[in-house]
Structure formats: C-alpha cells, structure tokens
N, C-alpha and C. Protein backbone atom coordinates (compact mmCIF):
# COMPACT_ATOMS: atom_id res chain seq x y z
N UNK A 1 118.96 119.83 100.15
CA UNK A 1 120.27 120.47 100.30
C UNK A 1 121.34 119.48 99.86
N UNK A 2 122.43 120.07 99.39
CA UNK A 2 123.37 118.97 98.49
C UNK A 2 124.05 118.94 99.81
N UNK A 3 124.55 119.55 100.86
CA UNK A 3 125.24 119.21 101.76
C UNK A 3 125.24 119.38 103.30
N UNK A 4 124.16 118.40 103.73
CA UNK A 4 123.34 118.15 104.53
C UNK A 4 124.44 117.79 106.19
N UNK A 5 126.17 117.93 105.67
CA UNK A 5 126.52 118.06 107.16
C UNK A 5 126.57 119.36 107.35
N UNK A 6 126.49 120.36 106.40
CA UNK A 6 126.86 121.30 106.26
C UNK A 6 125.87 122.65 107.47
N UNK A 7 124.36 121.78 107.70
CA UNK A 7 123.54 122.29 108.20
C UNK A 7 124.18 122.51 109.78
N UNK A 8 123.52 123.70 110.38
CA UNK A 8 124.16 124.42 111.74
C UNK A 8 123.78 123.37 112.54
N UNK A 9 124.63 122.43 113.60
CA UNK A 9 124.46 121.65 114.81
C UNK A 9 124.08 120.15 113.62
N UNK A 10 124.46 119.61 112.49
CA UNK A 10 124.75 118.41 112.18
C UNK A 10 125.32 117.84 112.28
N UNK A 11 126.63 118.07 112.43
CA UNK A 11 127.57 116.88 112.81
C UNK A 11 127.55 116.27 114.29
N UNK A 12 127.29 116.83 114.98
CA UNK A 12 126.66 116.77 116.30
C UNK A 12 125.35 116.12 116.57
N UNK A 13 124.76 116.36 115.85
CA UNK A 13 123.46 114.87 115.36
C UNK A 13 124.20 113.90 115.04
N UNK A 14 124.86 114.14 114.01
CA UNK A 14 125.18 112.40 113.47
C UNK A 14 125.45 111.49 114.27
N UNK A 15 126.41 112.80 115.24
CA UNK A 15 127.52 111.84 115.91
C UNK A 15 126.65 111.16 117.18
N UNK A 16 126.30 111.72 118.05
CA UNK A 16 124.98 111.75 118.78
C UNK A 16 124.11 110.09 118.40
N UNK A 17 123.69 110.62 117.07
CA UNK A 17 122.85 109.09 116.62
C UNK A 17 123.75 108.09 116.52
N UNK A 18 124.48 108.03 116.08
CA UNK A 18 125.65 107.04 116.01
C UNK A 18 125.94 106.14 117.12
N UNK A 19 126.53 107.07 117.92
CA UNK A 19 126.79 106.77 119.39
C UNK A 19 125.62 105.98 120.04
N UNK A 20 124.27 106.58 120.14
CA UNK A 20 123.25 106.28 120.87
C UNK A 20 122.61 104.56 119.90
N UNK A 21 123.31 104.92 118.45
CA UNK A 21 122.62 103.19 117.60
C UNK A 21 123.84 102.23 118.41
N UNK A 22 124.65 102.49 118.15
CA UNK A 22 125.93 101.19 118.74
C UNK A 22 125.86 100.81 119.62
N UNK A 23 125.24 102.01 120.92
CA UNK A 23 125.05 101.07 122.11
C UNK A 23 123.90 100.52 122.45
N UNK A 24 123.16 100.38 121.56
CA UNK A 24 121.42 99.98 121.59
C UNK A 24 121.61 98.64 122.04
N UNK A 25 121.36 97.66 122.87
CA UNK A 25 121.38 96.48 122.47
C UNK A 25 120.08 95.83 121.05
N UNK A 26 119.13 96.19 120.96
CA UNK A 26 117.94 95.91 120.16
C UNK A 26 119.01 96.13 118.48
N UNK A 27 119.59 97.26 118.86
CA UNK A 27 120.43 97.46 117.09
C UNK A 27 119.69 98.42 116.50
N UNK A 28 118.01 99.18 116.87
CA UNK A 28 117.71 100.12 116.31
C UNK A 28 116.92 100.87 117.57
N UNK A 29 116.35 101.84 116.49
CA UNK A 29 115.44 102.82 117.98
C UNK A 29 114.44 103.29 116.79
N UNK A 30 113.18 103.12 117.92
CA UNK A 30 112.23 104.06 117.20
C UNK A 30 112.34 105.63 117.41
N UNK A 31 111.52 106.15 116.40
CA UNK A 31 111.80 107.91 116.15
C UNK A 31 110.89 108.09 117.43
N UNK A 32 110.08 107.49 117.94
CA UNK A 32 109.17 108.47 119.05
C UNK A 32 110.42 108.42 120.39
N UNK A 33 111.37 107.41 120.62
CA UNK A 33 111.90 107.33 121.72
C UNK A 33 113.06 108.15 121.87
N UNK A 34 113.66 108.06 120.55
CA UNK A 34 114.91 109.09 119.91
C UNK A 34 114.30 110.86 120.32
N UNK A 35 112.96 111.04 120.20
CA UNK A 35 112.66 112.53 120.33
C UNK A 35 112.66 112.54 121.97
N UNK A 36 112.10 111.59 122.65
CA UNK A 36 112.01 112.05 123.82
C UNK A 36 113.33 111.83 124.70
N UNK A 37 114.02 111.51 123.87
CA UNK A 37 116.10 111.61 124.72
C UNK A 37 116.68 112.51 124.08
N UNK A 38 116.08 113.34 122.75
CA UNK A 38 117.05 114.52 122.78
C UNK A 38 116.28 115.46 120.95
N UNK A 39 115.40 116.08 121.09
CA UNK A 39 115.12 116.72 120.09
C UNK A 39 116.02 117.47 119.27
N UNK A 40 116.35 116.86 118.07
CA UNK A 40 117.34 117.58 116.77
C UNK A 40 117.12 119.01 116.42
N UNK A 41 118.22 119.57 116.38
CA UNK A 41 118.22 121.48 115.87
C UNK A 41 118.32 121.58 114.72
N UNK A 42 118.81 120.21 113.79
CA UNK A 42 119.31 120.28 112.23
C UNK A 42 117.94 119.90 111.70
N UNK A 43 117.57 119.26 112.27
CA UNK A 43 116.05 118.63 111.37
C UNK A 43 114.63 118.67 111.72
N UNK A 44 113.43 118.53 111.50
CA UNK A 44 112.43 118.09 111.70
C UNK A 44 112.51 117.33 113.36
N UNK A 45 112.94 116.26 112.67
CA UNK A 45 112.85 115.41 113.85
C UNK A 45 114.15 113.96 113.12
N UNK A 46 114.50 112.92 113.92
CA UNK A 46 115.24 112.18 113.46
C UNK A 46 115.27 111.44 112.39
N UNK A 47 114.25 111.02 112.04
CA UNK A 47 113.89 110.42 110.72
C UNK A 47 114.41 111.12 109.65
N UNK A 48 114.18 112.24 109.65
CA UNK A 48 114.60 113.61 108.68
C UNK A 48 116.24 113.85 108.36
N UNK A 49 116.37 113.46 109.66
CA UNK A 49 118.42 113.47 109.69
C UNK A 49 118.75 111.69 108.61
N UNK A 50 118.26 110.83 109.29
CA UNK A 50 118.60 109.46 108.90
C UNK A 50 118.27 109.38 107.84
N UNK A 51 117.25 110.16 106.93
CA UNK A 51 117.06 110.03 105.76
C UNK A 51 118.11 110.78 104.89
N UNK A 52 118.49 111.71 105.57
CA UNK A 52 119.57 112.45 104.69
C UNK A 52 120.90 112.20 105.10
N UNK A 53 121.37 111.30 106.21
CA UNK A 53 122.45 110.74 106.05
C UNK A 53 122.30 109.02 105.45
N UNK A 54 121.63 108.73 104.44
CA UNK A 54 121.61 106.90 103.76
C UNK A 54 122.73 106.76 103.73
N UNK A 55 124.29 107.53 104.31
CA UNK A 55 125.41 106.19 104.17
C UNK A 55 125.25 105.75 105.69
N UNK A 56 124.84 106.19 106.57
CA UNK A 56 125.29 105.58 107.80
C UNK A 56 123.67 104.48 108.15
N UNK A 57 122.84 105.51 108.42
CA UNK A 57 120.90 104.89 108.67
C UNK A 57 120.87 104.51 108.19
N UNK A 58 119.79 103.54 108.95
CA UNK A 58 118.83 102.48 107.39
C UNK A 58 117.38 102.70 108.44
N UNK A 59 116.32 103.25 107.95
CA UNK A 59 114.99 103.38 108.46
C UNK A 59 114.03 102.43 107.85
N UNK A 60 113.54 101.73 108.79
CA UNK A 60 112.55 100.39 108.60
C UNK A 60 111.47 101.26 109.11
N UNK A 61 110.19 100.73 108.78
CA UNK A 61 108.36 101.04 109.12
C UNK A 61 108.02 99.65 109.87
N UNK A 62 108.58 98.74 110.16
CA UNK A 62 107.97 97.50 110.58
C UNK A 62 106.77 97.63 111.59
N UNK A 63 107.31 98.11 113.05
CA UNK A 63 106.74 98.82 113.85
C UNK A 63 106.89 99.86 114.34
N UNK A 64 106.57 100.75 113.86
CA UNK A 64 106.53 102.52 113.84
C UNK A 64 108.12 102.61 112.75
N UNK A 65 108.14 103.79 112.84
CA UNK A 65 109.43 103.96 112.27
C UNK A 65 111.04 103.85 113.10
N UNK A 66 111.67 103.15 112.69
CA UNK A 66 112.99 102.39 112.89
C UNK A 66 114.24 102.91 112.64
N UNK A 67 115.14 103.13 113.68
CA UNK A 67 116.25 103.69 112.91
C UNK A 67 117.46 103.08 113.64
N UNK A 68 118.12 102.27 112.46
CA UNK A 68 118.94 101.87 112.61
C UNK A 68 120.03 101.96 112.30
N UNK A 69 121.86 101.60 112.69
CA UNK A 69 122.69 102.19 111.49
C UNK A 69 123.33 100.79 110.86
N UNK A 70 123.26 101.55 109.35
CA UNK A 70 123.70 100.02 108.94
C UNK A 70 124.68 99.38 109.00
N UNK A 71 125.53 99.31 109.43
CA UNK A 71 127.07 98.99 110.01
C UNK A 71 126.32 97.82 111.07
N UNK A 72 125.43 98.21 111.83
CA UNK A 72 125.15 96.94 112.72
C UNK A 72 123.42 96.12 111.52
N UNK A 73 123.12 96.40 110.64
CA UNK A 73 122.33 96.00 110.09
C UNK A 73 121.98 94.81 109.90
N UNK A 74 123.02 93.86 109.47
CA UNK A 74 123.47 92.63 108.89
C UNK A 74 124.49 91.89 110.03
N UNK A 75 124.21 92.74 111.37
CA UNK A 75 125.48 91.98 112.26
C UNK A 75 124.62 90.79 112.96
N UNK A 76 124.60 89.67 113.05
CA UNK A 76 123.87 88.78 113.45
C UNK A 76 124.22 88.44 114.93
N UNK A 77 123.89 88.80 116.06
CA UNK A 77 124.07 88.25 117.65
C UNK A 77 125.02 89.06 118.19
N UNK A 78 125.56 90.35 118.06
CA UNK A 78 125.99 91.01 118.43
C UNK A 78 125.54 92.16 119.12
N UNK A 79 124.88 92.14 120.65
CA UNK A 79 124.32 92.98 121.15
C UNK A 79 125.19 94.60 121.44
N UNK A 80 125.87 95.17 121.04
CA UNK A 80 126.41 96.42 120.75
C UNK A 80 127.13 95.95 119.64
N UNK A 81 127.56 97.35 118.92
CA UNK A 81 128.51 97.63 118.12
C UNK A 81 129.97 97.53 118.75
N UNK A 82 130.89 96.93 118.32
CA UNK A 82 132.27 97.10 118.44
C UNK A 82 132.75 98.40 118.74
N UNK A 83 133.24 98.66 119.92
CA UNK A 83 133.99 100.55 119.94
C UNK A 83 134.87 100.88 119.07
N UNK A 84 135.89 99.75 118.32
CA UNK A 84 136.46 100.26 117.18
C UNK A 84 135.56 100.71 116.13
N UNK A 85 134.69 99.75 115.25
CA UNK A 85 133.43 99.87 114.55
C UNK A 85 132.81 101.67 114.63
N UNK A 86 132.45 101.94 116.04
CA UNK A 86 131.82 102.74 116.19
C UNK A 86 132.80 104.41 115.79
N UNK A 87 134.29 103.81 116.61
CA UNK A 87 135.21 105.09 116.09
C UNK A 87 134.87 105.54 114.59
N UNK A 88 135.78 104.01 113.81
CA UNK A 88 135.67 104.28 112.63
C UNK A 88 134.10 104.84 111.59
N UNK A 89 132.66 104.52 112.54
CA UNK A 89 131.88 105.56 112.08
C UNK A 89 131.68 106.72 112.37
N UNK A 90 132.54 106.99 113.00
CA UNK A 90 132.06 108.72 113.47
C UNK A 90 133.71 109.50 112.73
N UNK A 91 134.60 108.59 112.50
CA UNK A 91 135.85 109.38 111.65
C UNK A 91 135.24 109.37 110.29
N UNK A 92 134.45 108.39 109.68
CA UNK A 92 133.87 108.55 108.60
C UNK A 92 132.97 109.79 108.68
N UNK A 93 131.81 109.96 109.15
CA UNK A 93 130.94 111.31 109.81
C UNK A 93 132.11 112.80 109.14
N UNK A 94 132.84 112.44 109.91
CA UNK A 94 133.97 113.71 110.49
C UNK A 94 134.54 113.57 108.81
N UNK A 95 134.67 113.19 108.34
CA UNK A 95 135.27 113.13 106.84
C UNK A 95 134.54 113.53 106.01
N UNK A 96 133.32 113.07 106.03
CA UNK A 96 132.61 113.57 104.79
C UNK A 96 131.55 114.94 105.06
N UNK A 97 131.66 115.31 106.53
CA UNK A 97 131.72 116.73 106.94
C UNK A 97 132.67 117.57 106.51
N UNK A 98 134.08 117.55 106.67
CA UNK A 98 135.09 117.63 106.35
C UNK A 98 135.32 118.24 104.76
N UNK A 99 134.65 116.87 103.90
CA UNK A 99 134.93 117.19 102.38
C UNK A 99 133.69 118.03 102.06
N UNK A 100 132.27 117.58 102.69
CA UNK A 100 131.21 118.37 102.06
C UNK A 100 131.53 120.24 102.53
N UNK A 101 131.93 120.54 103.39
CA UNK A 101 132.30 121.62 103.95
C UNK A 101 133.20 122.71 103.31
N UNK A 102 134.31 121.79 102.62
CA UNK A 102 135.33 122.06 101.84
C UNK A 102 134.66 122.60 100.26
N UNK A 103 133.71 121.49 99.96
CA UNK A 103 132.84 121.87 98.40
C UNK A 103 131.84 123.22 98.93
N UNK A 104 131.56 123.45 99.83
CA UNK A 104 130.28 123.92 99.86
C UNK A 104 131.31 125.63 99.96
N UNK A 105 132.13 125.60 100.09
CA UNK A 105 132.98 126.90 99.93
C UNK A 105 134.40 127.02 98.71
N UNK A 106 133.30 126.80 97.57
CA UNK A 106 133.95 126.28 96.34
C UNK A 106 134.22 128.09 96.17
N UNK A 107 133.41 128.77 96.58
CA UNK A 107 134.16 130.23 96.27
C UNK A 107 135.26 130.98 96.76
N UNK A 108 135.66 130.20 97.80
CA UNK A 108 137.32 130.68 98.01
C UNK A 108 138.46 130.35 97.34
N UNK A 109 138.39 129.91 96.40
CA UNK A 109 139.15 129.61 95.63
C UNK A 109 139.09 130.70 94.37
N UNK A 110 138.21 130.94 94.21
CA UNK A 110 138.18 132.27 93.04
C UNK A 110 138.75 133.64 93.77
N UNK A 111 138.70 133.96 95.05
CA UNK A 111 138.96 134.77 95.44
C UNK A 111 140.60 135.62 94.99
N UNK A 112 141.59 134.87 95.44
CA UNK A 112 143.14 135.20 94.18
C UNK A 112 142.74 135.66 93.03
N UNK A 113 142.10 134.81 92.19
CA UNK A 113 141.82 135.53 90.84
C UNK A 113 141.42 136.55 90.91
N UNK A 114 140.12 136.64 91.47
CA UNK A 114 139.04 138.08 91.77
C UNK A 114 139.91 139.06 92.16
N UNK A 115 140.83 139.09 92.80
CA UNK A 115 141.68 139.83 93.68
C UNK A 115 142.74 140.59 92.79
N UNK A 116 143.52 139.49 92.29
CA UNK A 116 144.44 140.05 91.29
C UNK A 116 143.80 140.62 90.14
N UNK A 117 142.66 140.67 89.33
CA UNK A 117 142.02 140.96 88.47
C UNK A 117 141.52 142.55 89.00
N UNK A 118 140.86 142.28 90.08
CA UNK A 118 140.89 143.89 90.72
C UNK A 118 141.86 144.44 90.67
N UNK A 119 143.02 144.01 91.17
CA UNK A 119 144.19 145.00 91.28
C UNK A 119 144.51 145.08 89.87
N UNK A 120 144.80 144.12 89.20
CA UNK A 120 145.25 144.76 87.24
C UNK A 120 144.06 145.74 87.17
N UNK A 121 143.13 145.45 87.51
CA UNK A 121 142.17 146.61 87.07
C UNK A 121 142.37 147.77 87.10
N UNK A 122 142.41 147.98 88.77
CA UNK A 122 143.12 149.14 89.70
C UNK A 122 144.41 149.74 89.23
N UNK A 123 145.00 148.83 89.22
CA UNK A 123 146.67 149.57 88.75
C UNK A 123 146.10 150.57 87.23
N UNK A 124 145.64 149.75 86.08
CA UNK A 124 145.45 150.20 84.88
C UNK A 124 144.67 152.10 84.91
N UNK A 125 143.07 151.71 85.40
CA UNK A 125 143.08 152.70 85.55
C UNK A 125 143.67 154.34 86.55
N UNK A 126 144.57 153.69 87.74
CA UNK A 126 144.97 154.55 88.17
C UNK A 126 146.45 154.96 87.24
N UNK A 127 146.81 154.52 86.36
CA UNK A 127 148.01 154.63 85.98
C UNK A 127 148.03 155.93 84.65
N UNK A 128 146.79 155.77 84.14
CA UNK A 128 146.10 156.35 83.54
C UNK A 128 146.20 157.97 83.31
C-alpha cells in the first residue's frame, strides 16, 4: 500500500509504538512482548507496522526480532527518550498522516471540474 497511515486504526499504532519505544528503558522491544501488551488492528502483527513505517522503526533479528525507534537508535546512555524528542515524533506521525491522507484523496480535487462540466453539459442539452 502506498499509504500505509492511511490504513483503519494506524495512526493509533504508530502512536502507541512510539510512546511504548521512548519509555523502554532497554531502547527496543521484542515483537513477542509487544503482542502480548496490545495486538495491532492495522497489521499482522508489529513487525508488519515497523516495517512499513522505516522513517520512525528500525527492526534488528539479533535475538528474536527487535523493534526499535530510530530516534533513540544511536542515543548512547540514555535510558528513555527525551519527552520533547518523543512529542516531536508523534507531530511528525501526525504529519505525514496528515499529507499521506491528503494524496490518497487526490480525487477531490477533480470534483469542480467534473461538476461544472456536468452542468455545461446539462445546461447545453437542456437548452436545446
């Protein structure tokens, strides 16, 4: 799917995972522990979401599968995420929900045309 916030109850995952990576102290979570604190409606299962959001996740195999977000990826000794940090990932979330949402209803915009084109239509042959 080209626009994967677009799916029913996703942004509500994201935000959800987000929230639940920042306050991790470890910095990631495995997918078996993530299912048993809250099974996803948008996906498979979490892995499935984190794979289709790669700007925020980063999923490691080291031991079992890993999900981490990368914002804390590269943070060295920082046992949570910053609450500013964390805002500014979930206004990001909310944005590119926002824009993908906006593309994915690229046909309201033809609608005026369609509209007025009916009515020249309409007028013509009723004038007739």
């Amino acid at each position: 799917m080209a626009f994967p916030y677009t799916k029913p109850n996703r942004l509500g995952e994201v935000l959800w995972l987000i929230q639940t990576l920042a306050l991790e102290d470890a910095g990631q979570r495995v997918v078996d522990t993530l299912q048993n604190k809250k099974k996803p409606v948008s996906g498979d299962n979490w892995e499935e979401i984190a794979k289709e959001h790669p700007e925020l996740f980063h999923i490691s195999k080291r031991t079992g599968t890993e999900i981490s977000l990368i914002a804390r990826r590269y943070q060295e000794g920082a046992p949570q995420l910053p609450p500013e940090h964390t805002a500014k990932l979930i206004e990001t979330a909310i944005k590119i929900y926002d824009s993908q949402l906006n593309h994915s209803r690229w046909w309201i915009y033809l609608m005026p045309v369609v509209g007025a084109f009916v009515g020249a239509m309409a007028a013509i042959f009723i004038s007739k």
